[in-house]
N, C-alpha and C. Protein backbone atom coordinates (compact mmCIF):
# COMPACT_ATOMS: atom_id res chain seq x y z
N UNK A 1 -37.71 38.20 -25.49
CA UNK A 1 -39.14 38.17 -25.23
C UNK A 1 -39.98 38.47 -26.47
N UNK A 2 -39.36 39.10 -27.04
CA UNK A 2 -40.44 39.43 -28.88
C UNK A 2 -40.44 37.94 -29.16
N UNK A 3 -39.91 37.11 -29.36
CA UNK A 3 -40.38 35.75 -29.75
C UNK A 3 -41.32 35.37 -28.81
N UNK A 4 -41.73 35.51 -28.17
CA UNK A 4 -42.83 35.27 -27.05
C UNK A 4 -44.25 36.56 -27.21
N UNK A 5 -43.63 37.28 -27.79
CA UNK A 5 -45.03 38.16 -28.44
C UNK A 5 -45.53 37.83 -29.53
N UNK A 6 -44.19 37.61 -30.78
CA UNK A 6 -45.07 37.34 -31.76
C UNK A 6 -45.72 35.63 -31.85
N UNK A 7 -45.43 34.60 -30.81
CA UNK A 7 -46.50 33.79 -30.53
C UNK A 7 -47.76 34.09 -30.71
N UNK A 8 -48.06 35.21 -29.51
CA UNK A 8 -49.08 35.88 -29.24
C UNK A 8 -49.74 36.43 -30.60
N UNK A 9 -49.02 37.26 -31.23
CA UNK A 9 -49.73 37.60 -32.16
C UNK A 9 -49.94 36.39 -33.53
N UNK A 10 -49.30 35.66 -33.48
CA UNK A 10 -49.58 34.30 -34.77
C UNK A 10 -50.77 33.64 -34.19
N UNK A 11 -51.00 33.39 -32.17
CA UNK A 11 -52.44 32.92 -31.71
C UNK A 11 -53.70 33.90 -32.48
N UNK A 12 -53.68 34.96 -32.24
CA UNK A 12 -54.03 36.14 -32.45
C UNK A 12 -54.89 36.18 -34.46
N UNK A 13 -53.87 35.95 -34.92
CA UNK A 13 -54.24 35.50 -36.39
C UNK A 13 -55.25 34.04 -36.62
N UNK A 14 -54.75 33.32 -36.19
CA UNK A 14 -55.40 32.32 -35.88
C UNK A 14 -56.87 32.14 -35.68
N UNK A 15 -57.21 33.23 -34.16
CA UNK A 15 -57.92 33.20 -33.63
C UNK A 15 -58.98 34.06 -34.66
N UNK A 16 -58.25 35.20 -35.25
CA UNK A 16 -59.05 35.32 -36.40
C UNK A 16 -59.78 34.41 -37.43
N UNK A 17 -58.95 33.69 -37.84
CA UNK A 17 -59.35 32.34 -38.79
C UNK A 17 -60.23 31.61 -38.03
N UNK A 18 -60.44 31.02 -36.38
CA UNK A 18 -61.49 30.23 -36.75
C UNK A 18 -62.67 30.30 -36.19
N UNK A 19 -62.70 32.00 -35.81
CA UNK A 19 -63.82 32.86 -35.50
C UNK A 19 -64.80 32.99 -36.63
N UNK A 20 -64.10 33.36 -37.28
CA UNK A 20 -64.50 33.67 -39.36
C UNK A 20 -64.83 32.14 -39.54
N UNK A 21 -64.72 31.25 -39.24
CA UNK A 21 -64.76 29.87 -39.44
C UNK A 21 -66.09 29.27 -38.64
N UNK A 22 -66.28 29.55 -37.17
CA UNK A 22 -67.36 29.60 -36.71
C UNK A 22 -68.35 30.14 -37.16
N UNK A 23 -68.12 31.27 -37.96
CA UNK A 23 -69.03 32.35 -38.77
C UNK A 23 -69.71 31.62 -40.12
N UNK A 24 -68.99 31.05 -40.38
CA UNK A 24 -69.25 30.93 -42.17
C UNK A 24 -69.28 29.54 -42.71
N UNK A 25 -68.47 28.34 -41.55
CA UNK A 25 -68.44 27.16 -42.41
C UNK A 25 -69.36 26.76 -42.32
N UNK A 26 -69.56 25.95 -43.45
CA UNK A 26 -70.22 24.89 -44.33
C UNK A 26 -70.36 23.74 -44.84
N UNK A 27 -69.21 23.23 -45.04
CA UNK A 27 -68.78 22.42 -45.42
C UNK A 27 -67.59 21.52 -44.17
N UNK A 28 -67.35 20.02 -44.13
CA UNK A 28 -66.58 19.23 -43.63
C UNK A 28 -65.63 19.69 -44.10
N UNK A 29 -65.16 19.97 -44.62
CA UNK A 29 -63.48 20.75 -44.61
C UNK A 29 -63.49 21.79 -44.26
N UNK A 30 -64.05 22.92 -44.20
CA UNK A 30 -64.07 23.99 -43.78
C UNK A 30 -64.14 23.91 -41.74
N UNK A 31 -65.45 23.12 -42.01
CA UNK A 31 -65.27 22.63 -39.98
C UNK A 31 -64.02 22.26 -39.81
N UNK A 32 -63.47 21.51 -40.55
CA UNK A 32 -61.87 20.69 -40.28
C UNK A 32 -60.88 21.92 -40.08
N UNK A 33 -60.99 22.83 -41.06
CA UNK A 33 -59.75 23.99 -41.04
C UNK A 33 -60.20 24.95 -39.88
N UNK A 34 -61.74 25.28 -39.27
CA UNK A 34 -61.81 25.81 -38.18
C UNK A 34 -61.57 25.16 -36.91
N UNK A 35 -61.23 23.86 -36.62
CA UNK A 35 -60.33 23.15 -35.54
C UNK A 35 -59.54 23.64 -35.29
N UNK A 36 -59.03 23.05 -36.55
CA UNK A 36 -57.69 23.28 -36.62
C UNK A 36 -57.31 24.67 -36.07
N UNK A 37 -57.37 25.80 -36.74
CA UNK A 37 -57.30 26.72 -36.42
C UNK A 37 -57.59 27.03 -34.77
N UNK A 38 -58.06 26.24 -34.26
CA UNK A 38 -58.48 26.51 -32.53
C UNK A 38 -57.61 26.40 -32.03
N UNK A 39 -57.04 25.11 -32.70
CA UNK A 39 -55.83 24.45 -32.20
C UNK A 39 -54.31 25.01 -32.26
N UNK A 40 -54.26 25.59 -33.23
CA UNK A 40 -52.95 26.08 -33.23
C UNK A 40 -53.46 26.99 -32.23
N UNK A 41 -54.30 27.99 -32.66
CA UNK A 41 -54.47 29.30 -31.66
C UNK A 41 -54.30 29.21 -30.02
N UNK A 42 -54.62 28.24 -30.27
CA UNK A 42 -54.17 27.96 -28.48
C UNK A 42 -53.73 27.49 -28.32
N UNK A 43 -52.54 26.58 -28.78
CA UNK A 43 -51.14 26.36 -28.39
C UNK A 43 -50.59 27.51 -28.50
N UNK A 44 -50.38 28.61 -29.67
CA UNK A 44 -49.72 29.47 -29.12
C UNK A 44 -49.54 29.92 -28.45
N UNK A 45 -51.13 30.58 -27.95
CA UNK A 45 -51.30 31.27 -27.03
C UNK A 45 -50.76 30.68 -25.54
N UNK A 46 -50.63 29.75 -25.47
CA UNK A 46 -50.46 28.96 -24.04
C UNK A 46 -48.85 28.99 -24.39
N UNK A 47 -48.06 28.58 -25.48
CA UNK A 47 -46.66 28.92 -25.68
C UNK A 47 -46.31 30.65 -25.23
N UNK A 48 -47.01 31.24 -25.70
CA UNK A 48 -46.23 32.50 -25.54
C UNK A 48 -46.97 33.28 -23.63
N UNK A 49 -47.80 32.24 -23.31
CA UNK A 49 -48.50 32.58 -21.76
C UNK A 49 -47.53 32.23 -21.04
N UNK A 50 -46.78 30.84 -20.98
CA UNK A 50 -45.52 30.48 -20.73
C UNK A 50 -44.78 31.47 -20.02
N UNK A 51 -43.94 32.31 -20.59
CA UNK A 51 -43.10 32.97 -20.38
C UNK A 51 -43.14 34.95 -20.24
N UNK A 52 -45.04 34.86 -20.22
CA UNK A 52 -45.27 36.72 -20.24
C UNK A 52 -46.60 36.34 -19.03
N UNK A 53 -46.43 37.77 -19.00
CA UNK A 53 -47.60 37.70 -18.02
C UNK A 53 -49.34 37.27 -18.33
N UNK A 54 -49.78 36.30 -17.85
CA UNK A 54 -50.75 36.09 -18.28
C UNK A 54 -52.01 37.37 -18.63
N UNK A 55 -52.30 38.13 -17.71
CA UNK A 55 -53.13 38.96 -17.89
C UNK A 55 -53.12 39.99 -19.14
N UNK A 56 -51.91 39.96 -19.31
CA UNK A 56 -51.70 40.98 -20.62
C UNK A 56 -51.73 40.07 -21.80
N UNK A 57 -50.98 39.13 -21.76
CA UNK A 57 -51.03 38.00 -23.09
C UNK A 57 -52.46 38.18 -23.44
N UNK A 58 -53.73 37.94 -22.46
CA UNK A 58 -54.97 37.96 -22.60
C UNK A 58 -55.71 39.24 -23.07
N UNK A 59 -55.06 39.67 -22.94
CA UNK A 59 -55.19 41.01 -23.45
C UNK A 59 -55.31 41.57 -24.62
N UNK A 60 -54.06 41.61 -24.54
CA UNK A 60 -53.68 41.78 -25.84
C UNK A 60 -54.14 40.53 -27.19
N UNK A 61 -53.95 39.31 -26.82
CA UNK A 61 -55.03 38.22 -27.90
C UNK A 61 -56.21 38.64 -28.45
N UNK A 62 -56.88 38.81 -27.01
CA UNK A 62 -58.44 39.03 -27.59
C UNK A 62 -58.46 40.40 -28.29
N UNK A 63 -58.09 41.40 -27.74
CA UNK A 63 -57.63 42.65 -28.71
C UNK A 63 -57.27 42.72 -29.64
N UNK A 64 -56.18 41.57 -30.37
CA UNK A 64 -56.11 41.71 -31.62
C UNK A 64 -57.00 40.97 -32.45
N UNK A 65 -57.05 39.94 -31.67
CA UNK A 65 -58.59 39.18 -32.10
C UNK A 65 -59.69 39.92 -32.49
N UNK A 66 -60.06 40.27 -32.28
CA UNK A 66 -61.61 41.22 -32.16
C UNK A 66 -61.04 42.11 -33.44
N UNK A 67 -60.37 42.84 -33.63
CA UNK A 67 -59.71 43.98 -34.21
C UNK A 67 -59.86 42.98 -35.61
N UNK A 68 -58.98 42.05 -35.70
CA UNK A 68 -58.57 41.52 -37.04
C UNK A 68 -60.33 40.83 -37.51
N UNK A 69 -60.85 40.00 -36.86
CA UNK A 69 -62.18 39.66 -36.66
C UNK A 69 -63.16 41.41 -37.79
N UNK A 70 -62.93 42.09 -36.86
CA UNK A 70 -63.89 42.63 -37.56
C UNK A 70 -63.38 43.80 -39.06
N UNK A 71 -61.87 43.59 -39.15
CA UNK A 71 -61.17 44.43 -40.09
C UNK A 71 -61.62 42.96 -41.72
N UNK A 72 -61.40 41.98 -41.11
CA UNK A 72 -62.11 40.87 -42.10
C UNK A 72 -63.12 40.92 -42.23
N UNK A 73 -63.90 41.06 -41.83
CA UNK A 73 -65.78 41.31 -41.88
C UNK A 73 -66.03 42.56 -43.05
N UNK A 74 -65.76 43.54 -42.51
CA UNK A 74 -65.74 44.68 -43.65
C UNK A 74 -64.71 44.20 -44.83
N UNK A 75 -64.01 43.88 -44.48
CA UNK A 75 -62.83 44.17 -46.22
C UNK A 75 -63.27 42.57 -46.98
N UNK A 76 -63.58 41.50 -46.55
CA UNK A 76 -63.42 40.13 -46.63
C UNK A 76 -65.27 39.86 -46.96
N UNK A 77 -66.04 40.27 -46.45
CA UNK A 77 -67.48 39.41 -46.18
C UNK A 77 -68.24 40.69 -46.36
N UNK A 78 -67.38 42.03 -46.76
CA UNK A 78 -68.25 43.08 -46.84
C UNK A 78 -69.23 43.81 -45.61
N UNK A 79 -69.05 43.64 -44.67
CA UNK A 79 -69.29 44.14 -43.56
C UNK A 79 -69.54 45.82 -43.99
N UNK A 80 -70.66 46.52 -43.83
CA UNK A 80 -70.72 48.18 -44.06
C UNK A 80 -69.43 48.43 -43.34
N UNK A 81 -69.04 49.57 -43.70
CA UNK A 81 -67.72 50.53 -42.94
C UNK A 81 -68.36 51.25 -41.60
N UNK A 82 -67.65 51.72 -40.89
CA UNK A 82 -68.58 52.29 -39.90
C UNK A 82 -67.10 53.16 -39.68
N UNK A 83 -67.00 54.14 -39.79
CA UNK A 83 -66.12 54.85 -38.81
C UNK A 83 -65.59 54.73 -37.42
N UNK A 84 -67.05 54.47 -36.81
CA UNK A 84 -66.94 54.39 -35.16
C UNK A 84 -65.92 53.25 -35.04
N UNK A 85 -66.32 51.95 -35.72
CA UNK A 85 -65.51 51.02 -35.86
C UNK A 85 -64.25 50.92 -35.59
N UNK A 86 -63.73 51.92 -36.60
CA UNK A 86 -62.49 51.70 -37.16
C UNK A 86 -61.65 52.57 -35.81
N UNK A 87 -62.56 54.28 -35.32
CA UNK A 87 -62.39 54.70 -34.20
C UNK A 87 -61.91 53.64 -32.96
N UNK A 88 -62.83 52.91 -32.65
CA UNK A 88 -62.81 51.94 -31.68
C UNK A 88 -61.62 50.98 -31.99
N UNK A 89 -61.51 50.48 -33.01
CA UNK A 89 -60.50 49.75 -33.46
C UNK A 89 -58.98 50.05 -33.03
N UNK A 90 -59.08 51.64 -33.28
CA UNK A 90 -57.84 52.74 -32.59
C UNK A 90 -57.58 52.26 -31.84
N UNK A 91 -58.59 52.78 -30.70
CA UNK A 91 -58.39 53.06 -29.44
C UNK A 91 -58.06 51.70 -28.88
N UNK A 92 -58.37 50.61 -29.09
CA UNK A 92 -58.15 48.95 -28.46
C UNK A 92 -56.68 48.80 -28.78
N UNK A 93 -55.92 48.95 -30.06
CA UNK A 93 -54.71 48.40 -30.38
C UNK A 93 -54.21 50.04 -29.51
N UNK A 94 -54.64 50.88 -29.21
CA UNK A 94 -53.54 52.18 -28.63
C UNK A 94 -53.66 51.34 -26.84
N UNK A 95 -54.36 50.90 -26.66
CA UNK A 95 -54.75 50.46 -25.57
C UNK A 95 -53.79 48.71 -24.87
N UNK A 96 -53.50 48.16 -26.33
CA UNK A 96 -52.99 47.06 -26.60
C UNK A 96 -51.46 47.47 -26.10
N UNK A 97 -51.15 48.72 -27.16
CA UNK A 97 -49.65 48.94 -27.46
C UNK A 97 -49.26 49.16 -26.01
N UNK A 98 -50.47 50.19 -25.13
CA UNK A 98 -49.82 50.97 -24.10
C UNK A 98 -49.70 49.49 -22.89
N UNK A 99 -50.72 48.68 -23.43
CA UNK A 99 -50.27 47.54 -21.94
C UNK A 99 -49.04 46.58 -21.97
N UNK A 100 -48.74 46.61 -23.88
CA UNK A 100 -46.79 45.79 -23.87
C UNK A 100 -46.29 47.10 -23.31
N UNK A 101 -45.95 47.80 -23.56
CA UNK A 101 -45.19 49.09 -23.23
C UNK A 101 -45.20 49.65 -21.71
N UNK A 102 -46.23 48.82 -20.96
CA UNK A 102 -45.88 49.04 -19.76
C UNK A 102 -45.82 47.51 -18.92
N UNK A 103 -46.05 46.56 -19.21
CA UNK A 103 -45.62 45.57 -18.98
C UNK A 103 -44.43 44.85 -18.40
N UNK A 104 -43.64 44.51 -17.56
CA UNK A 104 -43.06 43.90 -17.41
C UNK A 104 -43.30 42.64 -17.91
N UNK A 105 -41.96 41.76 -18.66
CA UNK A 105 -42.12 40.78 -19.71
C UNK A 105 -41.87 39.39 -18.78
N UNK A 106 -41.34 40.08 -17.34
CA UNK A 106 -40.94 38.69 -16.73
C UNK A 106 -42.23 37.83 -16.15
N UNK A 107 -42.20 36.70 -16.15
CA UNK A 107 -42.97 36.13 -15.45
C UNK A 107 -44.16 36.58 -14.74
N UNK A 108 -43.25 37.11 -13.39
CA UNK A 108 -43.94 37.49 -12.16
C UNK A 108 -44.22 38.88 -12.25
N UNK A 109 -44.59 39.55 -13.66
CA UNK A 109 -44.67 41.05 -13.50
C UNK A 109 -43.73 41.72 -12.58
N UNK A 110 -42.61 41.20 -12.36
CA UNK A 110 -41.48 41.79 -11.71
C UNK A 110 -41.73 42.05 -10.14
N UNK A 111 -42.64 41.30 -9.78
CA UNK A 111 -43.16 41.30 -8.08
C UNK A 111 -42.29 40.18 -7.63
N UNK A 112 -41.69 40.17 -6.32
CA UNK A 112 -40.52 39.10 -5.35
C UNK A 112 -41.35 38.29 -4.92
């Protein structure tokens, strides 16, 4: 099943790229590489939905999404630092970790 997470998390990267891409392009190639980027991101994501439970896959995506989204903003585009941020940032991936970690990986969340 880790090959079925780190799907999730390569959508996840992705989804970073063409958020930042919605953000900033400019240029016809740049629109082109933020497609793109849609595109992989959600095939993965639908590859690694496949075989985990949907609600958490979703979960956990947009969670790392958001997280990586705004860890690029500050370090990448200069975004001010904010503490609270980075606080909040915590608490979403502690929040992330605790929903794989209680998860059942099968399908059906392990319900008959």
């Amino acid at each position: 099943m880790y090959k079925e997470w780190l799907k999730i998390v390569f959508a996840a990267v992705f989804e970073v790229i063409w958020v930042v891409g919605l953000t900033y392009a400019d240029t016809v190639l740049e629109w082109g590489g933020t497609v793109i980027a849609i595109v992989i991101s959600f095939y993965f994501l639908i590859m690694g939905a496949n075989k985990l439970p949907a609600g958490t896959v979703y979960a956990v995506f947009v969670g790392l999404g958001t997280a990586g989204t705004v860890l690029v903003d500050m370090i990448i585009f200069h975004e001010p630092f904010n503490i609270w941020k980075i606080v909040c940032i915590a608490i979403l991936l502690i929040g992330i970790i605790g929903l794989k970690l209680t998860t059942d990986d099968s399908k059906n969340g392990g319900v008959a």
